[in-house]
Protein backbone atom coordinates (compact mmCIF):
# COMPACT_ATOMS: atom_id res chain seq x y z
CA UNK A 1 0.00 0.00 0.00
CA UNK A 2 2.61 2.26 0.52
CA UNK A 3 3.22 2.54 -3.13
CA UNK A 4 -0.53 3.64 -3.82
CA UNK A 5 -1.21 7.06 -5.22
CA UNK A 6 -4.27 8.39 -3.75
CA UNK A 7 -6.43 11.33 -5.07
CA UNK A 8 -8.83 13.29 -2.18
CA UNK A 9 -11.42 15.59 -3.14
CA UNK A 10 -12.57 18.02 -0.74
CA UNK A 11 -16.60 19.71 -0.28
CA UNK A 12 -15.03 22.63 2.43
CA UNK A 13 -17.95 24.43 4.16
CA UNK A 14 -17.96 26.52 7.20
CA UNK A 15 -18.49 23.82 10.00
CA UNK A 16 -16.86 20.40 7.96
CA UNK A 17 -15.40 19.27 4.66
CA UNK A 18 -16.52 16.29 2.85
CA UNK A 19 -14.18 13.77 1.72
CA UNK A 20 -14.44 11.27 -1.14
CA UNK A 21 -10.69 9.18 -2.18
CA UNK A 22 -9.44 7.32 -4.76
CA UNK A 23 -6.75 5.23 -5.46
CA UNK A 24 -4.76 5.51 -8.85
CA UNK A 25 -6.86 3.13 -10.83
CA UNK A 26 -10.22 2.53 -8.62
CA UNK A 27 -13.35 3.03 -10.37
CA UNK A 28 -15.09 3.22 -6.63
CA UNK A 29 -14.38 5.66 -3.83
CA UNK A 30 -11.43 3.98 -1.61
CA UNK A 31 -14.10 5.97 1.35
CA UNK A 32 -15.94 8.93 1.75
CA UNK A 33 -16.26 10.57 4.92
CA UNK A 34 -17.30 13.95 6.69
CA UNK A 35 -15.19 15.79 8.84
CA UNK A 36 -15.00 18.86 10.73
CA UNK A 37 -13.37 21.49 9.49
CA UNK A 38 -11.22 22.37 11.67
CA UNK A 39 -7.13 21.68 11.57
CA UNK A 40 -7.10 18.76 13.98
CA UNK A 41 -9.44 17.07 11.92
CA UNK A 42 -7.65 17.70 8.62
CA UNK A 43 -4.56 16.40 10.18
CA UNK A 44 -5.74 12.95 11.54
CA UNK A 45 -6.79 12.18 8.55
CA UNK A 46 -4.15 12.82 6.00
CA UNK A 47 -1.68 11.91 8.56
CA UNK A 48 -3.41 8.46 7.66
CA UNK A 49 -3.12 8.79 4.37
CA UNK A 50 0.23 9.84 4.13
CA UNK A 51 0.88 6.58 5.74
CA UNK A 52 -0.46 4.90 2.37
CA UNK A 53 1.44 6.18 -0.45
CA UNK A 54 1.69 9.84 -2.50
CA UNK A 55 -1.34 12.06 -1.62
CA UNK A 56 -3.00 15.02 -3.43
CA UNK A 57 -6.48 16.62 -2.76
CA UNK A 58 -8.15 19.81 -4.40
CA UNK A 59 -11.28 21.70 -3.92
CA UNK A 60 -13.08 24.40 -4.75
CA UNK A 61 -12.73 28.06 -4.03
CA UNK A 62 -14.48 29.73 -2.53
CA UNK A 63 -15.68 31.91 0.67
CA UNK A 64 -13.90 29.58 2.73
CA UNK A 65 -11.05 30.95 1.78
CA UNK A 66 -7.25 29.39 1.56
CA UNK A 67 -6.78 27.98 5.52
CA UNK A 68 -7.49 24.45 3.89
CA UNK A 69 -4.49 24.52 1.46
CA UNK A 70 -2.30 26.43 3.83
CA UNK A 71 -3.20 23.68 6.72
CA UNK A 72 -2.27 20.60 3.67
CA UNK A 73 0.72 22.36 2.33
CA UNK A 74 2.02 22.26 5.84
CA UNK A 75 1.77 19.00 6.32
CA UNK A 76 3.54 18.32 2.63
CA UNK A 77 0.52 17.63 0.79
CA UNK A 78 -0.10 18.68 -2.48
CA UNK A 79 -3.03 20.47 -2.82
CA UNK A 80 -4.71 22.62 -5.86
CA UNK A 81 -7.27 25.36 -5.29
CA UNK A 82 -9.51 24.91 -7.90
CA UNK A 83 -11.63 27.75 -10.31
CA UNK A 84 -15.38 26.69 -10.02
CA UNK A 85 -16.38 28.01 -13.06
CA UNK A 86 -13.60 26.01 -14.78
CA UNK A 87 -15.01 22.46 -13.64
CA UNK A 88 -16.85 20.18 -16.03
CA UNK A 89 -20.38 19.77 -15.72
CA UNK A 90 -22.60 16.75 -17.31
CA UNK A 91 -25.64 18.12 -18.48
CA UNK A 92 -27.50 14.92 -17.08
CA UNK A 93 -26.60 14.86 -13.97
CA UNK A 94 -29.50 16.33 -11.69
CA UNK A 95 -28.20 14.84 -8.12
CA UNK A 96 -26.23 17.56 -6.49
CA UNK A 97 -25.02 16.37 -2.64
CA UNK A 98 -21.57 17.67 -1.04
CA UNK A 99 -20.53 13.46 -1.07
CA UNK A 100 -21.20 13.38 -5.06
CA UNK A 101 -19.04 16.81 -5.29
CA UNK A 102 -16.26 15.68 -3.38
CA UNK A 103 -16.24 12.23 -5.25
CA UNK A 104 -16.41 14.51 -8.66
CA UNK A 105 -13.34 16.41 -8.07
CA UNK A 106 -11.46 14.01 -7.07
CA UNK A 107 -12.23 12.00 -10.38
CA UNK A 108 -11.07 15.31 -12.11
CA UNK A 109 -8.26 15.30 -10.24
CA UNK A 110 -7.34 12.09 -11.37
CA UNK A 111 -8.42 12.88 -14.80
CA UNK A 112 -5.92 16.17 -14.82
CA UNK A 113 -9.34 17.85 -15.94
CA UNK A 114 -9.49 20.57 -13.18
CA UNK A 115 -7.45 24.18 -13.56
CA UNK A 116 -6.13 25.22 -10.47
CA UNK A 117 -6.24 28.56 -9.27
CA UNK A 118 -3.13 30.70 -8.24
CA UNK A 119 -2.87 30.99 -3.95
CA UNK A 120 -2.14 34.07 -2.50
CA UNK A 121 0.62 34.23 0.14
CA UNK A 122 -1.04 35.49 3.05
CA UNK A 123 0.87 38.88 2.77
CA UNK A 124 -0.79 39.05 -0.94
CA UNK A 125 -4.23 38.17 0.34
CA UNK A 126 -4.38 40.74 3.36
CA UNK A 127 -3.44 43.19 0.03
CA UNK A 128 -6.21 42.10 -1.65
CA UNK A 129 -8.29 42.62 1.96
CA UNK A 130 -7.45 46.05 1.81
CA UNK A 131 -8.21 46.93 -1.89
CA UNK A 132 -11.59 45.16 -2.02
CA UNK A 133 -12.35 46.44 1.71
CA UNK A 134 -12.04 50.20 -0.30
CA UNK A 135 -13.76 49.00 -3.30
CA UNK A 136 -16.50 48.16 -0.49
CA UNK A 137 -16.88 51.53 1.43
CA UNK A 138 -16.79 53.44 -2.42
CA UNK A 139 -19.95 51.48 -3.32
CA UNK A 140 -21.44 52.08 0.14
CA UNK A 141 -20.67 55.73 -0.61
CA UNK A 142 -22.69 55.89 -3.82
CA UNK A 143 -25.48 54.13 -2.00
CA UNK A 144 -25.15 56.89 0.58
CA UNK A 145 -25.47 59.47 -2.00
CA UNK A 146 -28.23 58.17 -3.70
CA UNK A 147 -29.86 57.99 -0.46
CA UNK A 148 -29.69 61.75 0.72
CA UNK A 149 -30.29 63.13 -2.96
CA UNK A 150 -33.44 60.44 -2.88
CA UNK A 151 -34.79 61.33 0.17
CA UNK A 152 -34.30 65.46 -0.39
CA UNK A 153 -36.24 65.12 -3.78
CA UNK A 154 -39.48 63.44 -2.22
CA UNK A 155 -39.44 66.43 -0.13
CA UNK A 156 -39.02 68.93 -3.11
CA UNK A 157 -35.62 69.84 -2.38
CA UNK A 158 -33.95 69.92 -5.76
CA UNK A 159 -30.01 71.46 -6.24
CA UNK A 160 -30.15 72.80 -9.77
CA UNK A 161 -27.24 74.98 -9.14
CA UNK A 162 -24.46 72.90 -11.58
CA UNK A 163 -22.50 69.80 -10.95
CA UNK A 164 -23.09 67.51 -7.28
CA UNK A 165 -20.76 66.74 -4.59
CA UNK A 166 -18.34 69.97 -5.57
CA UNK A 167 -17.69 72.45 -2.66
CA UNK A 168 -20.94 74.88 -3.66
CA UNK A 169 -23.08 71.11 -3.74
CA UNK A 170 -21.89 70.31 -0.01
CA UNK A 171 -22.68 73.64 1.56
CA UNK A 172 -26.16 73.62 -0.43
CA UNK A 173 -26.54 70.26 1.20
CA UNK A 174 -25.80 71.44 4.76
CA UNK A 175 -27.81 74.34 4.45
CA UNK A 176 -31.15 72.19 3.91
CA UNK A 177 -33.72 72.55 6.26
CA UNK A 178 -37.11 71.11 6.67
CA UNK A 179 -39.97 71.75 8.06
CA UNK A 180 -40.59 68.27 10.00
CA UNK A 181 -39.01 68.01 12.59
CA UNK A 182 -38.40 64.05 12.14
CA UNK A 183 -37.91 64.80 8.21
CA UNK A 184 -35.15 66.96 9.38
CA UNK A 185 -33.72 63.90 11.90
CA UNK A 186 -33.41 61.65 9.11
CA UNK A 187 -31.88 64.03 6.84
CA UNK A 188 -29.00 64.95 8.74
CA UNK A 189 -28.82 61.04 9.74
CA UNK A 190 -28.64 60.60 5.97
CA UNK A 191 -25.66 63.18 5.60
CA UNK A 192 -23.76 62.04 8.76
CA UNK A 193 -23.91 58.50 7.09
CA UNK A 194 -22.64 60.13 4.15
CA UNK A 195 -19.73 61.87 5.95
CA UNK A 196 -18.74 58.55 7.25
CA UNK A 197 -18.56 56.80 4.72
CA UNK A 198 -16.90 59.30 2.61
CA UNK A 199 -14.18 59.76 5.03
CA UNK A 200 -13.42 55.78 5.95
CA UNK A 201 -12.85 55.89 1.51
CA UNK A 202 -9.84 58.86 2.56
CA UNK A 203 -8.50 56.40 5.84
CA UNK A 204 -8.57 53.82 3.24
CA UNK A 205 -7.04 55.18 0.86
CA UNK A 206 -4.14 56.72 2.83
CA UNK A 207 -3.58 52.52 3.81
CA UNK A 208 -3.57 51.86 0.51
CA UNK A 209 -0.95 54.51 -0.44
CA UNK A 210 1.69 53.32 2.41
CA UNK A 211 1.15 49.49 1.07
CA UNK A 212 2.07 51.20 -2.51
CA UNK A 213 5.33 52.04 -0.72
CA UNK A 214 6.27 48.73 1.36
CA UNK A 215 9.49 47.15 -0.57
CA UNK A 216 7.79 44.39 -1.58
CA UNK A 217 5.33 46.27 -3.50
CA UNK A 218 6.85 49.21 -4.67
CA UNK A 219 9.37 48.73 -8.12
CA UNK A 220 6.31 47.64 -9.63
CA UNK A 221 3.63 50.06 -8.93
CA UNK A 222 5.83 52.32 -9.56
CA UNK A 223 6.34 51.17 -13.03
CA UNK A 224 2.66 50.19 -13.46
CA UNK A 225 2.03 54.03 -12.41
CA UNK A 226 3.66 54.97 -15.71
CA UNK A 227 0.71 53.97 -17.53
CA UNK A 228 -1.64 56.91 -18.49
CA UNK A 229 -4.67 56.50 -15.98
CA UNK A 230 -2.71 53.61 -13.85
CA UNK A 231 -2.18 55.22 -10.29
CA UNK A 232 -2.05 54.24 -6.95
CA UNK A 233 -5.50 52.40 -6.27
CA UNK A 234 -5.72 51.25 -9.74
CA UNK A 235 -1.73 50.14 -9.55
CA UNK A 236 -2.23 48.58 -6.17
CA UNK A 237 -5.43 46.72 -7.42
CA UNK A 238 -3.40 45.04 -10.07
CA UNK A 239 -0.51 44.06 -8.35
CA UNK A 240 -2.94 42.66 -5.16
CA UNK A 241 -5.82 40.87 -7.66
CA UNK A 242 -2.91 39.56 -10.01
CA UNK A 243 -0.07 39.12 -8.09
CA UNK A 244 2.53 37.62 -10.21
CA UNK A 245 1.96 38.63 -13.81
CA UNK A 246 4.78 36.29 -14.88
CA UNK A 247 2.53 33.40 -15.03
CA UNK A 248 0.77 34.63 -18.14
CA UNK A 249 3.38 33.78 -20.59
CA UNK A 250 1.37 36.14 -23.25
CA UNK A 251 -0.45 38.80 -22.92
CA UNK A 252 -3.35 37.45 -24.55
CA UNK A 253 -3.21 34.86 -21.50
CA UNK A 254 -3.95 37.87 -19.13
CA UNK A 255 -6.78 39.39 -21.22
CA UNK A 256 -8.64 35.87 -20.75
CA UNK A 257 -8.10 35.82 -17.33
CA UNK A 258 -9.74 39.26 -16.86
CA UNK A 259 -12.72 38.43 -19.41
CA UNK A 260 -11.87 41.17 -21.93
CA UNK A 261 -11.57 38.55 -25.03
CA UNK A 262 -14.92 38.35 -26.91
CA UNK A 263 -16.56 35.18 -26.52
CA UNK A 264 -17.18 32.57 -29.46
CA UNK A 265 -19.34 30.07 -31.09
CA UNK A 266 -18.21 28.35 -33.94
CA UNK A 267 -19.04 25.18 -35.84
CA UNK A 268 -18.37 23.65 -38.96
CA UNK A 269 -17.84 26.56 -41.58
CA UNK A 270 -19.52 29.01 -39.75
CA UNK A 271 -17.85 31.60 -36.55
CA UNK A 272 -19.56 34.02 -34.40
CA UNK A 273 -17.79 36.41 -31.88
CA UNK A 274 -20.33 38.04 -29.23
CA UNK A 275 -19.45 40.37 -26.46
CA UNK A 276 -16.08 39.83 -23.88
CA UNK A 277 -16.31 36.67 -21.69
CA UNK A 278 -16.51 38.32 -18.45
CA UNK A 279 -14.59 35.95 -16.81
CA UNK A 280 -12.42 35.74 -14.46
CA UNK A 281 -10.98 38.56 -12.20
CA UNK A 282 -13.77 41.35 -11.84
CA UNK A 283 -12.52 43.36 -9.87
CA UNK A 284 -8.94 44.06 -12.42
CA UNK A 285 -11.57 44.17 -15.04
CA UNK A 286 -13.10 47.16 -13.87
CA UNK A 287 -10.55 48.76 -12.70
CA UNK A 288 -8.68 48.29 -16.54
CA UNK A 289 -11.90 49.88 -17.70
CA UNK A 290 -11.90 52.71 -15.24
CA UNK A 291 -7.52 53.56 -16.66
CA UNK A 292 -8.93 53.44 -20.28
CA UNK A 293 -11.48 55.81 -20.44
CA UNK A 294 -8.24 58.26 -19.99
CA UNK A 295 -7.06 57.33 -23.57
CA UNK A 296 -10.20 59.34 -24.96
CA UNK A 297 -7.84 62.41 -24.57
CA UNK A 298 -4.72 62.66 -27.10
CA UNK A 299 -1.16 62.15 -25.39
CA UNK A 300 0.03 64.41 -23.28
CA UNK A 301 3.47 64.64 -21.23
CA UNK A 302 2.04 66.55 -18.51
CA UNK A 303 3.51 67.22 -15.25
CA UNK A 304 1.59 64.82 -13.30
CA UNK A 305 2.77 62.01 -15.83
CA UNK A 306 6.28 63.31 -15.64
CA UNK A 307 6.57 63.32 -12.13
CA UNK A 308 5.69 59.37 -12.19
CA UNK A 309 8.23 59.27 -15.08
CA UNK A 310 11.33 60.20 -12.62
CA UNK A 311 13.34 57.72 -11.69
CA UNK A 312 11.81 54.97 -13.95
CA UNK A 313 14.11 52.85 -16.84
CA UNK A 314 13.72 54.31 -20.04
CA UNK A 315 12.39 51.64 -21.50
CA UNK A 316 9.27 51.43 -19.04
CA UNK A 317 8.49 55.54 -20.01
CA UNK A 318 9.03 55.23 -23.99
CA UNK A 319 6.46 52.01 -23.11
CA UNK A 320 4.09 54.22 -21.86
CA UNK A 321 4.05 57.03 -24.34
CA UNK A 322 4.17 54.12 -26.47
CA UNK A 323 0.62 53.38 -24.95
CA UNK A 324 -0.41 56.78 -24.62
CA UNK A 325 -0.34 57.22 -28.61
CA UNK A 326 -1.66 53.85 -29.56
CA UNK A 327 -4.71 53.42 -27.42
CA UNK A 328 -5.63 56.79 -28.52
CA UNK A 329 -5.59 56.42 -31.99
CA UNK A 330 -7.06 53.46 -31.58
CA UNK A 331 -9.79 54.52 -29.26
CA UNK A 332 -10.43 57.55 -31.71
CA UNK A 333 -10.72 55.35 -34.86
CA UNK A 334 -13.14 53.09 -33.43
CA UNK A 335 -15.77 55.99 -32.38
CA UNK A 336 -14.47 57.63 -36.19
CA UNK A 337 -16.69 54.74 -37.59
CA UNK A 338 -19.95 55.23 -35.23
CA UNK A 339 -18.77 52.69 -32.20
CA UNK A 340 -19.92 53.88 -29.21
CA UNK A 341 -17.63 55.12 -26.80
CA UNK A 342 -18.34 52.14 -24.49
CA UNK A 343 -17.52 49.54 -26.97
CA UNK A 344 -14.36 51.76 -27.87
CA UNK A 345 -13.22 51.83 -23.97
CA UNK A 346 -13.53 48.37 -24.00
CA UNK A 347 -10.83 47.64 -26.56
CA UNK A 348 -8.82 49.97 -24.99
CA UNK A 349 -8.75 48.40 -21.98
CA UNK A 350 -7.95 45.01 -23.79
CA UNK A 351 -5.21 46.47 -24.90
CA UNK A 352 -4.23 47.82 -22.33
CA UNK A 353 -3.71 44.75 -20.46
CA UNK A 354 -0.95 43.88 -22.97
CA UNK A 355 0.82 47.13 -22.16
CA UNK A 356 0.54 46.27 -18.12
CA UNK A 357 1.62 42.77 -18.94
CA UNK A 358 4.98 44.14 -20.43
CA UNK A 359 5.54 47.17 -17.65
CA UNK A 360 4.83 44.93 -14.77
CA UNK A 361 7.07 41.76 -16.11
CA UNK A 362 10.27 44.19 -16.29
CA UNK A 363 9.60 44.92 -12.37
CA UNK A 364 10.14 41.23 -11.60
């Protein structure tokens, strides 16, 4: 037995993890089991497999996070973290229970049919914490804003004064009155909420911007900063969603991974391309799409850009102007022949990804 290979799929929820293993060439389970999942658990029982022969498990992530694989990796076991979107499904098969799912990956497994996702090193994922925890407290301030501006209309308070939220906005807002008194205790409940929020996206931000300078992070967001429309948050984002852009041997390998490829369906003779996949990393997605609207503009040199410039290889800035002049032209010829400016900004942003791909390589 000691020579057996065995293959462990895991079903990891909150309070235990369902196991299902096979040996190398078993059409049956060898068992399955439940667990709980906690690390004691996890360790009796792959300290008994060990005790068989080579061991690797996988399973699925997802909001359980990584302590699984960190616990297995450990103890020496390989483990894979695998994409759930990426796992084959049988049209037929209607039985869904966390035994069958376990019992399905590791079949995969065996198979070499599952693609593993990249793990975060703690340090990465506590990055990544930080950047979604301000991507968070943004959207909580447009809810805010919606809110107040809501709420004030119903009671026929309307700013028609210009532009909202600029300095003339705010001290329209806290001059607002009304009549009821309890209309009036839920207004300025509504802009305190708004204050709050607003100001935990500055804290936030100012964490963000001394990560952007531990050693670690820095060479390359201050390369990716180069970039027209790339700066700290954006930079940051990238470097804490992707972490090591080296793994994408081509940059067409990182456009897939952030859905900006158009999607297909072909057969036979015939091939149709639809909108971008969507796939993948969301969060880089819209961030890339955020940087790109900037290439609407025609390039510039200006001082903000050349202050990012200093102190960078000269290959990195003649990369970036390099960007700077193609994206525009080719975000202007696409709206030249009646796209609209969202489907322009879109292959902009594919583009764009290429550009990143090359910057951030040259930091590693």
């Amino acid at each position: 037995m000691k020579n057996t290979t065995l293959f462990v799929g895991l079903d990891v929820h909150k309070d235990s993890i369902s196991v299902a293993v096979f040996e190398d060439t078993a059409r049956e389970p060898r068992f399955t089991n439940t667990i709980r999942n906690e690390l004691g658990a996890v360790r009796q029982l792959f300290g008994r497999l060990k005790k068989d022969g080579e061991v690797y498990a996988a399973y699925e992530a997802g909001s359980c996070g990584f302590v699984v694989h960190r616990w297995l990796k450990a103890m020496g076991i390989d483990c894979e973290v695998i994409a759930p979107s990426l796992i084959p499904v049988r049209t037929g098969d209607r039985v869904k229970t966390d035994r069958r799912d376990a019992e399905k990956l590791a079949r995969l497994l065996r198979a070499g049919e599952l693609t593993a996702i990249r793990v975060p090193t703690e340090d990465e994922e506590v990055l990544r914490d930080l950047v979604r925890c301000r991507e968070d407290a943004r959207e909580d301030s447009r809810r805010d804003k919606h809110r107040l501006m809501k709420f004030l209309l119903r009671h026929g308070h309307v700013y028609d004064q210009g532009r909202h939220w600029t300095e003339v906005h705010w001290r329209w807002l806290r001059a607002q009155r009304l009549e009821q008194p309890k209309a009036q205790d839920v207004f300025l409940d509504y802009l305190a909420r708004l204050e709050g929020t607003l100001s935990h996206v500055k804290l936030l931000d100012a964490r963000i911007a001394r990560a952007a300078e531990e050693p670690a992070y820095q060479p390359r967001i201050a390369r990716l900063r180069c970039l027209r429309g790339v700066d700290t948050l954006i930079a940051v984002t990238l470097v804490a969603e992707i972490c090591d852009f080296n793994r994408f041997e081509h940059p067409r390998q990182l456009m897939a991974f952030v859905g900006l490829v158009p999607s297909e369906h072909s057969s036979g003779g015939s091939r149709r391309t639809g909108g971008i996949t969507k796939a993948g990393n969301g969060h880089v997605r819209k961030m890339l799409v955020e940087a790109s609207w900037q290439y609407r503009h025609p390039p510039r040199k200006s001082p903000t850009i050349k202050a990012r410039w200093r102190g960078q290889p000269e290959d990195v800035v003649a990369h970036a102007y390099k960007a700077q002049d193609r994206l525009h032209r080719r975000f202007f010829r696409l709206t030249s022949r009646g796209k609209p400016s969202q489907v322009a900004v879109i292959a902009v942003a594919r583009e764009l990804c290429g550009f990143i791909w090359a910057v951030a390589r040259t930091a590693a």
